[in-house]
PDB file of N, CA and C in Angstrom:
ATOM      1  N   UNK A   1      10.189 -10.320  34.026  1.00  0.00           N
ATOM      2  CA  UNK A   1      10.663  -9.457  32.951  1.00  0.00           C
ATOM      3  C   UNK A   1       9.867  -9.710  31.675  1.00  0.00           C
ATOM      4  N   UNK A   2       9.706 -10.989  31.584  1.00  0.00           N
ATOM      5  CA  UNK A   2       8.552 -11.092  30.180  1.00  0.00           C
ATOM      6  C   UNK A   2       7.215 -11.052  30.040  1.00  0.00           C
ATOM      7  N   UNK A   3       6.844 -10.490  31.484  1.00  0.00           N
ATOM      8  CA  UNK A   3       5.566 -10.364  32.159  1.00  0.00           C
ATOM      9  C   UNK A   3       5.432  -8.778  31.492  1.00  0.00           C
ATOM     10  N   UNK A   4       6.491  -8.291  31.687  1.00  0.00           N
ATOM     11  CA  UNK A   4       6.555  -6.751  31.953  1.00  0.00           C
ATOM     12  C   UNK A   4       6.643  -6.412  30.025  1.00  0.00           C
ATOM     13  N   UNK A   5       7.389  -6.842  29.319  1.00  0.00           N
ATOM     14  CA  UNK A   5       7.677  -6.766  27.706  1.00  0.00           C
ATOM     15  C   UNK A   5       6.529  -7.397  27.158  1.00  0.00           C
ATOM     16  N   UNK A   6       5.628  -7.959  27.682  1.00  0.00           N
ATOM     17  CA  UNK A   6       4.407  -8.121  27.064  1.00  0.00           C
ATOM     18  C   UNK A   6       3.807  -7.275  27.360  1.00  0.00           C
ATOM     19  N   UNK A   7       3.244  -7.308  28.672  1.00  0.00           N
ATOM     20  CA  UNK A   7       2.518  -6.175  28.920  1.00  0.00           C
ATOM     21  C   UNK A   7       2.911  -4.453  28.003  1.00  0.00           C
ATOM     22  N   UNK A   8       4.186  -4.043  28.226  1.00  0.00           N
ATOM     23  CA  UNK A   8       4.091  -2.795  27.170  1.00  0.00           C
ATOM     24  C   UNK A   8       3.944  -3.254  25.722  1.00  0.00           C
ATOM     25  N   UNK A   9       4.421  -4.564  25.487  1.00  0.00           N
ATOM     26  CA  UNK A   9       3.688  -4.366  23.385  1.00  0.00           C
ATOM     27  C   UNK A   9       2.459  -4.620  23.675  1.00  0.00           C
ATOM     28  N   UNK A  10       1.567  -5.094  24.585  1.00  0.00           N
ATOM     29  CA  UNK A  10       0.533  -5.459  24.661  1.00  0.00           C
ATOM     30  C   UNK A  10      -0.552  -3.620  24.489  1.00  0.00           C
ATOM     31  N   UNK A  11      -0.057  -3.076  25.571  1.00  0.00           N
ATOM     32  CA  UNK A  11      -0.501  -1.640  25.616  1.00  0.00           C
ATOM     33  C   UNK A  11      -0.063  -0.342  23.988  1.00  0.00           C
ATOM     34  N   UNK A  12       1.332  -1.048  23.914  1.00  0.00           N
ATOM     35  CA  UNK A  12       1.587  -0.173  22.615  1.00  0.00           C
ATOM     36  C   UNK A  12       0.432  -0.738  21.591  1.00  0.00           C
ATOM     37  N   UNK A  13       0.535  -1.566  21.374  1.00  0.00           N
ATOM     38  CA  UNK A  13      -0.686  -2.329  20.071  1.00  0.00           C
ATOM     39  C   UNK A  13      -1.926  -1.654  20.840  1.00  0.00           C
ATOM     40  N   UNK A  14      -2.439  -2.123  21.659  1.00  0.00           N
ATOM     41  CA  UNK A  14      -3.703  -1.310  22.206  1.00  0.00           C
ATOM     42  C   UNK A  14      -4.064  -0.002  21.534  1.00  0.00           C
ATOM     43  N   UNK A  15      -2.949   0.718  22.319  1.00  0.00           N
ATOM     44  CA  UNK A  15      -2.397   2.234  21.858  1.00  0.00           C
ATOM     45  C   UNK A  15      -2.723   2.672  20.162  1.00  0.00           C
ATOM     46  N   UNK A  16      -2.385   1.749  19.931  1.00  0.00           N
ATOM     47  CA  UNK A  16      -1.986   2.359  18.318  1.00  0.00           C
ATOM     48  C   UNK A  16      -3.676   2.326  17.768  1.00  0.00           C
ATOM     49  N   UNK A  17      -4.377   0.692  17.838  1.00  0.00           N
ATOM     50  CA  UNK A  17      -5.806   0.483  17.859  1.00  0.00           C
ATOM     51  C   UNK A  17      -6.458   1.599  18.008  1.00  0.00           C
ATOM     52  N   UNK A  18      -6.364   2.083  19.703  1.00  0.00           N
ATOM     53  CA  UNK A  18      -7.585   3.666  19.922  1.00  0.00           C
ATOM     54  C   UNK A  18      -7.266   4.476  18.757  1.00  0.00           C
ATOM     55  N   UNK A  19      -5.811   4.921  18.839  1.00  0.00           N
ATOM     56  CA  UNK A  19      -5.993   5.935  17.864  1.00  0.00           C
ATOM     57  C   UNK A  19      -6.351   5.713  16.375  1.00  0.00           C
ATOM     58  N   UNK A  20      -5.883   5.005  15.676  1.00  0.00           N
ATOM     59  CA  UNK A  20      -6.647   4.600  14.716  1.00  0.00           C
ATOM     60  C   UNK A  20      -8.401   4.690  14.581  1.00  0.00           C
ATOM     61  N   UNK A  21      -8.677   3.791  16.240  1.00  0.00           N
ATOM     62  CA  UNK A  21     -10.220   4.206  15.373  1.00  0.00           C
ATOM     63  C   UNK A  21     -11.093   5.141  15.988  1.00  0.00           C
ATOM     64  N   UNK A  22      -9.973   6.360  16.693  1.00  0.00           N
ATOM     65  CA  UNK A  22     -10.302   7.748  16.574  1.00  0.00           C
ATOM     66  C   UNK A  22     -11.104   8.629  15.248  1.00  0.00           C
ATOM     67  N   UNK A  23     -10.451   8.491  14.253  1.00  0.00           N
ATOM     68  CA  UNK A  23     -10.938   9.281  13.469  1.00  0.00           C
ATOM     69  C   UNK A  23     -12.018   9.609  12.543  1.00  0.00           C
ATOM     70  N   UNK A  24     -12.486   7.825  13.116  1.00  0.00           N
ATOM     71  CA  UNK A  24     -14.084   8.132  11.980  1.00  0.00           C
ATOM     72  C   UNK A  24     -13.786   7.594  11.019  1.00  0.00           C
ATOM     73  N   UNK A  25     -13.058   7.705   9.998  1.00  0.00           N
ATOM     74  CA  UNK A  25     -12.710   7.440   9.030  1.00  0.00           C
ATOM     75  C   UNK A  25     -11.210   6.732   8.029  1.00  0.00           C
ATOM     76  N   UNK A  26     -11.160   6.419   7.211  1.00  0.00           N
ATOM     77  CA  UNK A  26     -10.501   5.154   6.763  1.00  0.00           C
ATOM     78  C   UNK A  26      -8.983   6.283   7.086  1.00  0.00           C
ATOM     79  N   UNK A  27      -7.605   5.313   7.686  1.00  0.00           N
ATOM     80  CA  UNK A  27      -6.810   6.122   7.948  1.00  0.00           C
ATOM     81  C   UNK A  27      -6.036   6.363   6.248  1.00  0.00           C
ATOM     82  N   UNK A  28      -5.426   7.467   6.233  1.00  0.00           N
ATOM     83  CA  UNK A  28      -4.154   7.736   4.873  1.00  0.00           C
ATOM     84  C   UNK A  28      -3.080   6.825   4.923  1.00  0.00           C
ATOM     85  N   UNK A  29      -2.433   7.128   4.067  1.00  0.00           N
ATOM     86  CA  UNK A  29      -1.118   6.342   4.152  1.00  0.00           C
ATOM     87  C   UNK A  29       0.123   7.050   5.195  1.00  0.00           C
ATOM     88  N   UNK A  30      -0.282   7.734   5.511  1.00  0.00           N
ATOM     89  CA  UNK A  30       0.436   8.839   6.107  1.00  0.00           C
ATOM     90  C   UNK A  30       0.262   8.516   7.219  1.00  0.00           C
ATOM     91  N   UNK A  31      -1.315   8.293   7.759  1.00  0.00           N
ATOM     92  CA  UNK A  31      -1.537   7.718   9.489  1.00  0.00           C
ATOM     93  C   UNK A  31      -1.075   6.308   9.481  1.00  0.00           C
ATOM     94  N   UNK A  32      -1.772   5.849   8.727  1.00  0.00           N
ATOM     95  CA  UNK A  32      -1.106   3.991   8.396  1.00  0.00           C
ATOM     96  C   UNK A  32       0.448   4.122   8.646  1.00  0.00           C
ATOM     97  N   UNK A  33       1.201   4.608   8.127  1.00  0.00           N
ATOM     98  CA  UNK A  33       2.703   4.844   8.404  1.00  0.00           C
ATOM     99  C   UNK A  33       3.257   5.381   9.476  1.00  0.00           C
ATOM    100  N   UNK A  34       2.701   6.429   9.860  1.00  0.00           N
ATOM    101  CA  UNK A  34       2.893   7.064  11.329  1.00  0.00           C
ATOM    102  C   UNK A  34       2.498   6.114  12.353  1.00  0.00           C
ATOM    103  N   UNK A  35       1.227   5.350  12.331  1.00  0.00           N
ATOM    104  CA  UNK A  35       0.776   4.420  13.188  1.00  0.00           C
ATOM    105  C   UNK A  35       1.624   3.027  13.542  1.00  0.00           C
ATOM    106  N   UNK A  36       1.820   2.639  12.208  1.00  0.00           N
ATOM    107  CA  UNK A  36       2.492   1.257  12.428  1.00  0.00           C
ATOM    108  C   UNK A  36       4.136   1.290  12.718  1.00  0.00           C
ATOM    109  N   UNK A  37       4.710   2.400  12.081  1.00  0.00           N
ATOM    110  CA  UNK A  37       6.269   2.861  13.242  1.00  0.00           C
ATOM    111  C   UNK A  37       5.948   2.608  14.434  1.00  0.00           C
ATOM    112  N   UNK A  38       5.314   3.657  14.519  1.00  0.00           N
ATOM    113  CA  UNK A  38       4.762   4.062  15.813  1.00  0.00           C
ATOM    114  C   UNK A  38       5.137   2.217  16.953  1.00  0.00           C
ATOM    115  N   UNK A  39       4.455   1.342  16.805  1.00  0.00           N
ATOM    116  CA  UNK A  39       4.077   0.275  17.213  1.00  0.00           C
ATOM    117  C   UNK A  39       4.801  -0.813  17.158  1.00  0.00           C
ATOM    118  N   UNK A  40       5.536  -0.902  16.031  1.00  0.00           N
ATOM    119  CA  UNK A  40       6.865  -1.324  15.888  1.00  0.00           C
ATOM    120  C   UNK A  40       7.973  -1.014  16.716  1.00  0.00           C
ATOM    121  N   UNK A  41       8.012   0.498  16.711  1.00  0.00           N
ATOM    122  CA  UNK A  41       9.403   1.046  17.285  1.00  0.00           C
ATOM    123  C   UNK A  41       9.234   1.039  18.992  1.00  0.00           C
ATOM    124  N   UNK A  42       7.485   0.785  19.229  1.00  0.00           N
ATOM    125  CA  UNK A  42       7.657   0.722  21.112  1.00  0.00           C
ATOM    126  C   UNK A  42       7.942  -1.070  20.878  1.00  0.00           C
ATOM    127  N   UNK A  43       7.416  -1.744  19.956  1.00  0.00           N
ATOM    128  CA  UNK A  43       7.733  -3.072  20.462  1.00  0.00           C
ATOM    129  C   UNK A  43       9.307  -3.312  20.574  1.00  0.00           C
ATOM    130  N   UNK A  44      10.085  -2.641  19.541  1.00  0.00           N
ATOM    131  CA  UNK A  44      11.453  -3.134  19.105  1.00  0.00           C
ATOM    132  C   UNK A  44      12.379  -2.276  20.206  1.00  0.00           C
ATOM    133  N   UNK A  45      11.820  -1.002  20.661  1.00  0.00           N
ATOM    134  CA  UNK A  45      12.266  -0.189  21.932  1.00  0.00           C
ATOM    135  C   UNK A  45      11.945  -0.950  23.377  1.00  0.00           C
ATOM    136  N   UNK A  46      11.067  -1.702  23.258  1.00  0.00           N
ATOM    137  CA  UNK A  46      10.912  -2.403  24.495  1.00  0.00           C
ATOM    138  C   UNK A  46      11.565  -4.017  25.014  1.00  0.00           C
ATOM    139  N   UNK A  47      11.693  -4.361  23.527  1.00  0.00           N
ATOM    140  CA  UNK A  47      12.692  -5.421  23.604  1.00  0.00           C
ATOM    141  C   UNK A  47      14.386  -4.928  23.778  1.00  0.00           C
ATOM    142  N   UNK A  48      14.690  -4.153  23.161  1.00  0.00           N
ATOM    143  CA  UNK A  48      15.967  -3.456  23.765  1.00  0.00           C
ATOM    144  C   UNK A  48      15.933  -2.907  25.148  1.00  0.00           C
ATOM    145  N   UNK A  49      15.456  -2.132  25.295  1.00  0.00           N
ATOM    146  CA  UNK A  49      15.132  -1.821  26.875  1.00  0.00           C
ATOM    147  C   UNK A  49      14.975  -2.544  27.809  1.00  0.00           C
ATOM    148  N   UNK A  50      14.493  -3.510  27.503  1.00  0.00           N
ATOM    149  CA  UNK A  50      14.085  -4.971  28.381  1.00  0.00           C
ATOM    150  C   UNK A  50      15.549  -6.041  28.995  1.00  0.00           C
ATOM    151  N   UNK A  51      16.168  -5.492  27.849  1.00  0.00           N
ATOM    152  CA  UNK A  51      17.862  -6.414  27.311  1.00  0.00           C
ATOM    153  C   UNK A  51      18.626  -5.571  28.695  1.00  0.00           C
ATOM    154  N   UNK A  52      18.202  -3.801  28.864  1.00  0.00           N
ATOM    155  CA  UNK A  52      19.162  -3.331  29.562  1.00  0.00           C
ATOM    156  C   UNK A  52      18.653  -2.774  30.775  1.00  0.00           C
ATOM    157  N   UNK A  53      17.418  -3.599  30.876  1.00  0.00           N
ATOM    158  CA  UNK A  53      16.690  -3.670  32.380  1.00  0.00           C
ATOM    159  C   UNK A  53      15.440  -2.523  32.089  1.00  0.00           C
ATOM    160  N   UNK A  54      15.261  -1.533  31.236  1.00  0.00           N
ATOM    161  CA  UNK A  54      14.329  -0.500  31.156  1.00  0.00           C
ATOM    162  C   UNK A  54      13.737  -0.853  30.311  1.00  0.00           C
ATOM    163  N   UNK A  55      12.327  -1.743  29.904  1.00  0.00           N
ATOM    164  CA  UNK A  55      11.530  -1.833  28.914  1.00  0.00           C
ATOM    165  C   UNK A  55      10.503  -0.688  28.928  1.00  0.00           C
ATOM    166  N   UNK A  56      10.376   0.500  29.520  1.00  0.00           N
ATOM    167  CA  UNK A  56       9.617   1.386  29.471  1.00  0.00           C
ATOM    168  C   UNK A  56       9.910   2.370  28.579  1.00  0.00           C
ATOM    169  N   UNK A  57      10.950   2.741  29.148  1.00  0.00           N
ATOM    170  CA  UNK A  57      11.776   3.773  28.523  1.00  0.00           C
ATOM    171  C   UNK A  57      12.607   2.977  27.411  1.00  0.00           C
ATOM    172  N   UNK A  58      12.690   2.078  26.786  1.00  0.00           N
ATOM    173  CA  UNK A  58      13.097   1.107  25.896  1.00  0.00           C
ATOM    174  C   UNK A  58      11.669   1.369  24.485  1.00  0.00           C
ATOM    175  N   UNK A  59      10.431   1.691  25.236  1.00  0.00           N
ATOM    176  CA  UNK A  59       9.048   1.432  24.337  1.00  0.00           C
ATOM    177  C   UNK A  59       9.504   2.886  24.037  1.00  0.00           C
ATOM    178  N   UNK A  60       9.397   3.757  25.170  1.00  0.00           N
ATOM    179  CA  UNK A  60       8.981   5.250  24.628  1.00  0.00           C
ATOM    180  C   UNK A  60       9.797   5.745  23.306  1.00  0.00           C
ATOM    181  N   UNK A  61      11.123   6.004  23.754  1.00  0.00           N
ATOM    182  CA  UNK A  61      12.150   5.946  22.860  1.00  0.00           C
ATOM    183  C   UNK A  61      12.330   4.724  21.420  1.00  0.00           C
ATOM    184  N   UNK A  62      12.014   4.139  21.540  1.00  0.00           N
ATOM    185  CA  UNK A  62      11.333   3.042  20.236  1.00  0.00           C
ATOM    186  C   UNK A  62      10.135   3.813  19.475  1.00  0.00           C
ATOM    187  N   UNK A  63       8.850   4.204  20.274  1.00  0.00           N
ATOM    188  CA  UNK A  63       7.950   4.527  19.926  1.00  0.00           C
ATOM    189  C   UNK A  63       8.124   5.750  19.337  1.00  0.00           C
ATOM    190  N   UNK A  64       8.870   6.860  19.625  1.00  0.00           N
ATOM    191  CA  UNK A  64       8.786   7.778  19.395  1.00  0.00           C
ATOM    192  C   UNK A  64       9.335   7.899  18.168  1.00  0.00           C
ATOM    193  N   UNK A  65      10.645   7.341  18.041  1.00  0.00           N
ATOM    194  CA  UNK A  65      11.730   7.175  16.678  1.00  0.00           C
ATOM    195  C   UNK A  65      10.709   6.351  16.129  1.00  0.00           C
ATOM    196  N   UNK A  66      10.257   5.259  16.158  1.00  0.00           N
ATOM    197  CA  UNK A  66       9.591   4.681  15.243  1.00  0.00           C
ATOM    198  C   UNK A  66       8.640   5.720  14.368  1.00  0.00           C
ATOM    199  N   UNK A  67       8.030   6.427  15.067  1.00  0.00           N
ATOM    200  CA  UNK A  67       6.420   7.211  14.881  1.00  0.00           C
ATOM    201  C   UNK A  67       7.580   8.034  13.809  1.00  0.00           C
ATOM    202  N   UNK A  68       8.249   8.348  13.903  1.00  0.00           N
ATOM    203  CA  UNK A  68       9.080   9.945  13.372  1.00  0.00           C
ATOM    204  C   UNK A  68       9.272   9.089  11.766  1.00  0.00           C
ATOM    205  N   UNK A  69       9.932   7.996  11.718  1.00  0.00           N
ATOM    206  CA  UNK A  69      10.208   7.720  10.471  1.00  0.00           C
ATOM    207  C   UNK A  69       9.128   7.112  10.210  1.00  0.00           C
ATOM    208  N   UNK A  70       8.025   6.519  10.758  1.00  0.00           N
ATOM    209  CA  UNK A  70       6.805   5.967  10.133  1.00  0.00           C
ATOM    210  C   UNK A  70       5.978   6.886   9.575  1.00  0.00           C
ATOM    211  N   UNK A  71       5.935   8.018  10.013  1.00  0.00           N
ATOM    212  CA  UNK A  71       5.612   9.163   9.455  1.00  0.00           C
ATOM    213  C   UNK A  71       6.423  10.003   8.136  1.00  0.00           C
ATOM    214  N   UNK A  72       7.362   9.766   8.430  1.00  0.00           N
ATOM    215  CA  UNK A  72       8.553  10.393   6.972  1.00  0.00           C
ATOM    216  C   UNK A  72       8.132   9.267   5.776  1.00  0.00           C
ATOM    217  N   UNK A  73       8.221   8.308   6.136  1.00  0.00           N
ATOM    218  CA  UNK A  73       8.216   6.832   5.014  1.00  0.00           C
ATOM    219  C   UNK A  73       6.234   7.000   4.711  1.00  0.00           C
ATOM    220  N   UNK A  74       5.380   7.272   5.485  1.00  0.00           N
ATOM    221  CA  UNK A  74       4.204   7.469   4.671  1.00  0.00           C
ATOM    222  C   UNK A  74       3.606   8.825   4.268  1.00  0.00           C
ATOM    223  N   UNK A  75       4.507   9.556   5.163  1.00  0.00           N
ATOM    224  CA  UNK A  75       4.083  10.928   4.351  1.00  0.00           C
ATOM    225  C   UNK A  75       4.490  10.894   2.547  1.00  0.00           C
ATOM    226  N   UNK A  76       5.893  10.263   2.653  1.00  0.00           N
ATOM    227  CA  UNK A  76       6.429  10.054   1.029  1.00  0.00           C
ATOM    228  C   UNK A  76       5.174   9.192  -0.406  1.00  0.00           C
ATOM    229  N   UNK A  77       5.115   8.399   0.685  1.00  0.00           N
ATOM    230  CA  UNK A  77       4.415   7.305  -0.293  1.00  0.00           C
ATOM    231  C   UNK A  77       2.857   8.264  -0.175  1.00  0.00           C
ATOM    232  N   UNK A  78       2.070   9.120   0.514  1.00  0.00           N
ATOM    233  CA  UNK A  78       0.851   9.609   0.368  1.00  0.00           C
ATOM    234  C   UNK A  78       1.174  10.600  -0.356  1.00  0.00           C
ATOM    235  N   UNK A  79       2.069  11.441  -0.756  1.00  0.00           N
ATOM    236  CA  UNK A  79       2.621  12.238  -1.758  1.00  0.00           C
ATOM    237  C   UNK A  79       2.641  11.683  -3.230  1.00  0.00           C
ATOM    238  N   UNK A  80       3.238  10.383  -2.809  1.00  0.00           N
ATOM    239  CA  UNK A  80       3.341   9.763  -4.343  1.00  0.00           C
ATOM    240  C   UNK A  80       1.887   9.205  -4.662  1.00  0.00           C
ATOM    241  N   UNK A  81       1.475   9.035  -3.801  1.00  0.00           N
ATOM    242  CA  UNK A  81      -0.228   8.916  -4.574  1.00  0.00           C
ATOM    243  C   UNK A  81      -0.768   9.832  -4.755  1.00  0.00           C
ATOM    244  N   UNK A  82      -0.630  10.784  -3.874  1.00  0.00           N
ATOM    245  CA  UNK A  82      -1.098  11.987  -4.799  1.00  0.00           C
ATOM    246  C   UNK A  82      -1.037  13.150  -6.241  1.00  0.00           C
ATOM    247  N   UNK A  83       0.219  12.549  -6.112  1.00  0.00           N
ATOM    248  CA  UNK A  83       1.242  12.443  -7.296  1.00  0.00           C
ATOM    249  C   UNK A  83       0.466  11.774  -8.781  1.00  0.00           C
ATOM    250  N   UNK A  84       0.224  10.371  -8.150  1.00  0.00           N
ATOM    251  CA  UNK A  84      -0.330   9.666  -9.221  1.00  0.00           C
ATOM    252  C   UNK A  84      -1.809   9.906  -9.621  1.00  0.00           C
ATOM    253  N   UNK A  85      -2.417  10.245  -8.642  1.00  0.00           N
ATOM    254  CA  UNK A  85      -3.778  10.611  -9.021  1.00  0.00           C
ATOM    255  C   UNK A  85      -4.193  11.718  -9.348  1.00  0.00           C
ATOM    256  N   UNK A  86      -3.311  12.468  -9.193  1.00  0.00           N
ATOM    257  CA  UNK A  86      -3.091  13.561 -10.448  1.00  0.00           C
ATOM    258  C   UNK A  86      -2.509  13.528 -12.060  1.00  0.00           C
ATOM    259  N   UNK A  87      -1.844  13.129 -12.422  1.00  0.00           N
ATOM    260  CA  UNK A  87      -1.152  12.373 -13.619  1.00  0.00           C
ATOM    261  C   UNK A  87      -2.535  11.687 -13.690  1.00  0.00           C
ATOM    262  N   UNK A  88      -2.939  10.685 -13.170  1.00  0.00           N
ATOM    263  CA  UNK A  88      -4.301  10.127 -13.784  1.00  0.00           C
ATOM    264  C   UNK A  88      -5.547  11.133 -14.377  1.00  0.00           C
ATOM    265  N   UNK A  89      -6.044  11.865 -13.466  1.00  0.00           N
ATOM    266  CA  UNK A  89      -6.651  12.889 -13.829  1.00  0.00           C
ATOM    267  C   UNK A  89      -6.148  13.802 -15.158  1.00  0.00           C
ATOM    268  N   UNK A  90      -5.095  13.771 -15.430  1.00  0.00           N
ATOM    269  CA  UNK A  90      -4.419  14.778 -16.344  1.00  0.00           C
ATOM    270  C   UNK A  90      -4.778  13.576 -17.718  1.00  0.00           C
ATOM    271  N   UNK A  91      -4.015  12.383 -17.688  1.00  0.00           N
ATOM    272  CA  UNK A  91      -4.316  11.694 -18.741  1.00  0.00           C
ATOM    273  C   UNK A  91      -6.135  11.461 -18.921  1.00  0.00           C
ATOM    274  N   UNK A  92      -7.187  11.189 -18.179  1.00  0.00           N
ATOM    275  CA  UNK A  92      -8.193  11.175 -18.416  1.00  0.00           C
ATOM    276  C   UNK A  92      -8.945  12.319 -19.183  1.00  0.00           C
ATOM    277  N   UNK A  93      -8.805  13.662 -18.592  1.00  0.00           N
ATOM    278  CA  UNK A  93      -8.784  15.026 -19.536  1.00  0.00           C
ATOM    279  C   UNK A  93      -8.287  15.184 -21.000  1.00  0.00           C
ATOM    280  N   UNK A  94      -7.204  14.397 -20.905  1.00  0.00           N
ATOM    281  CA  UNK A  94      -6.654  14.553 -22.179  1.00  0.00           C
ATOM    282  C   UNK A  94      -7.125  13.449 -23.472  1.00  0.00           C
ATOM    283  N   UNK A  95      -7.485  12.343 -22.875  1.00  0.00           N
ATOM    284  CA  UNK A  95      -8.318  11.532 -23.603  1.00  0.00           C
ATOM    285  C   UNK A  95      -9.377  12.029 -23.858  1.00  0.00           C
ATOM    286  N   UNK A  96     -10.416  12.431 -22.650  1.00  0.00           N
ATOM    287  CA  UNK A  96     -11.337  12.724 -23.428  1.00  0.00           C
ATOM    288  C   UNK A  96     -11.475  14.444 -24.576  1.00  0.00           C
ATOM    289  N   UNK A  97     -10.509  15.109 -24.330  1.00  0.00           N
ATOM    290  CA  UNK A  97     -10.018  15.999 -25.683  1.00  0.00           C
ATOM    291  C   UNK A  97      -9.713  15.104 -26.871  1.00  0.00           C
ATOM    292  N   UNK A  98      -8.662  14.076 -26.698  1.00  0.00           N
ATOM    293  CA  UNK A  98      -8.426  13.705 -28.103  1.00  0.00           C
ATOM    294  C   UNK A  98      -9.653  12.722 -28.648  1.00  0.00           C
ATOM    295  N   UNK A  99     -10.772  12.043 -27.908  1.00  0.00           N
ATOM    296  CA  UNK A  99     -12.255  11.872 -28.517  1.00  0.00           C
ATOM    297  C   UNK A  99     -13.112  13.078 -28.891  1.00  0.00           C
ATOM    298  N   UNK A 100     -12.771  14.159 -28.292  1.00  0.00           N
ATOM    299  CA  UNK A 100     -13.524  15.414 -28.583  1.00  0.00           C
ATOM    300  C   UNK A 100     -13.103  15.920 -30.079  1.00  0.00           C
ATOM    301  N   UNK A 101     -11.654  15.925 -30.406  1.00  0.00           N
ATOM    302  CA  UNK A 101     -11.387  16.053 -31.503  1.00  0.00           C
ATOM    303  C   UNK A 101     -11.197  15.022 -32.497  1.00  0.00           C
ATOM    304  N   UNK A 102     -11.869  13.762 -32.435  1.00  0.00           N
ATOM    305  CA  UNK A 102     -11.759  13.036 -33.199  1.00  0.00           C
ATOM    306  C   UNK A 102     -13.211  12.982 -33.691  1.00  0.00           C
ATOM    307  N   UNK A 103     -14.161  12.805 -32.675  1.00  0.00           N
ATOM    308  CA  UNK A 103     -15.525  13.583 -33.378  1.00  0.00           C
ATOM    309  C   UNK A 103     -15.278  15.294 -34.323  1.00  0.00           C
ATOM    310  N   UNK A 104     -14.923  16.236 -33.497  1.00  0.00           N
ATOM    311  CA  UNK A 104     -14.917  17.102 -34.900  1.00  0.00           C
ATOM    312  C   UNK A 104     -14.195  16.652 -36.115  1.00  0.00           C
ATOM    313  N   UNK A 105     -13.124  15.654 -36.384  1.00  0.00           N
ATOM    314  CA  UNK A 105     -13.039  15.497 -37.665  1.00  0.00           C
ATOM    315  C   UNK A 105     -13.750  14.490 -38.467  1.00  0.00           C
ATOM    316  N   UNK A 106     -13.961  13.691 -37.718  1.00  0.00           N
ATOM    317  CA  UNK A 106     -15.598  13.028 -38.310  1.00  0.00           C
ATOM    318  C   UNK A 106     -16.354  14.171 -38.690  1.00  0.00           C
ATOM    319  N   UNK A 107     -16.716  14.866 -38.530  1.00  0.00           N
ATOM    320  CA  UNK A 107     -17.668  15.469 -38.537  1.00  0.00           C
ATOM    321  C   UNK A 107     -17.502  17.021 -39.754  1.00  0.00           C
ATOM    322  N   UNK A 108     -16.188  17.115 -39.590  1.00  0.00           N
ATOM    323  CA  UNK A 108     -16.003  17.565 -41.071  1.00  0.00           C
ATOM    324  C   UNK A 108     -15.171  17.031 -42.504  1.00  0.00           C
ATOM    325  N   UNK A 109     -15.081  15.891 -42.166  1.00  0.00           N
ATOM    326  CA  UNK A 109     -14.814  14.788 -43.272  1.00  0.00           C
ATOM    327  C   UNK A 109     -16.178  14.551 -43.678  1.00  0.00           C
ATOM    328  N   UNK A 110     -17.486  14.439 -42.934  1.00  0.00           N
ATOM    329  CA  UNK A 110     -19.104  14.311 -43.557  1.00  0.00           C
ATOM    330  C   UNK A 110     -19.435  15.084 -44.276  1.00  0.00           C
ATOM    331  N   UNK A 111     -19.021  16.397 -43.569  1.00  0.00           N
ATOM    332  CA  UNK A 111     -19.230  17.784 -44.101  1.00  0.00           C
ATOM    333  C   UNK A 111     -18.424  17.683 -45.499  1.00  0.00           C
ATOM    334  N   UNK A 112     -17.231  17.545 -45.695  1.00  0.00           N
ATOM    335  CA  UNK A 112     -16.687  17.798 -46.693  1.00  0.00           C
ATOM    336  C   UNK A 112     -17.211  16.683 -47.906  1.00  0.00           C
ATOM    337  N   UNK A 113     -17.943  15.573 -47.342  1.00  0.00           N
ATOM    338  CA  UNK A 113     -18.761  14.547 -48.502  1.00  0.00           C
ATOM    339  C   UNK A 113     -19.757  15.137 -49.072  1.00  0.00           C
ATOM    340  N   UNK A 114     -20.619  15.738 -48.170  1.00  0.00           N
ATOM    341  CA  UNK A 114     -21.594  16.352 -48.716  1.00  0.00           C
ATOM    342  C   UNK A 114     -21.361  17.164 -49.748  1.00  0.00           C
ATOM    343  N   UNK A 115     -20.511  17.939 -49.877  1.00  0.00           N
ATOM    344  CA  UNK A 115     -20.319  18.916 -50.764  1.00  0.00           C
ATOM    345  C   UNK A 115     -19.888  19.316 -51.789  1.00  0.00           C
TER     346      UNK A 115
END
């Protein structure tokens, strides 16, 4: 039996690995979250399952619920960074306006010396 509950976290972790470095490129917070449910919920589904003789169907059902809220919990948090790196962008724009207008009044405070 603990031959068998290794072997599926052994394959779920596997599992999760390929897909990850499917894509070429650095995963979101969104795959990062979807992924690591994901891997969690077959390990923690397979240790229950294991308890009631089915560590297979213990992973799938783990895995699957896991993936569902690992995905809800990083879709949120890749929202909120996107969130924030917008607000960043907005304050950077706006700084460089209020240097834009701090040169024009330099620049007619000179004006107004001269004259």
């Amino acid at each position: 039996m603990r031959k068998s509950i290794a072997l599926i976290m052994t394959l779920a972790l596997a599992g999760t690995l390929v897909l990850a470095g499917c894509t070429g490129q650095p995963l979101t917070t969104r795959e990062e979250g979807t992924l690591g449910g994901t891997a969690i919920g077959a390990g923690g589904g397979a240790l229950v399952g294991a308890a009631v003789g089915h560590p297979l169907a213990g992973a799938l059902i783990g895995g699957a619920l896991g993936g569902g809220t690992g995905y809800v919990v990083g879709n949120s948090m890749q929202n909120q960074e996107n969130a924030n790196a917008q607000t960043q962008q907005q304050v950077q724009q706006q700084q460089q306006e209020i240097e834009n207008q701090r040169q024009q009044i330099q620049q007619l405070k000179s004006q107004q010396e001269t004259e």
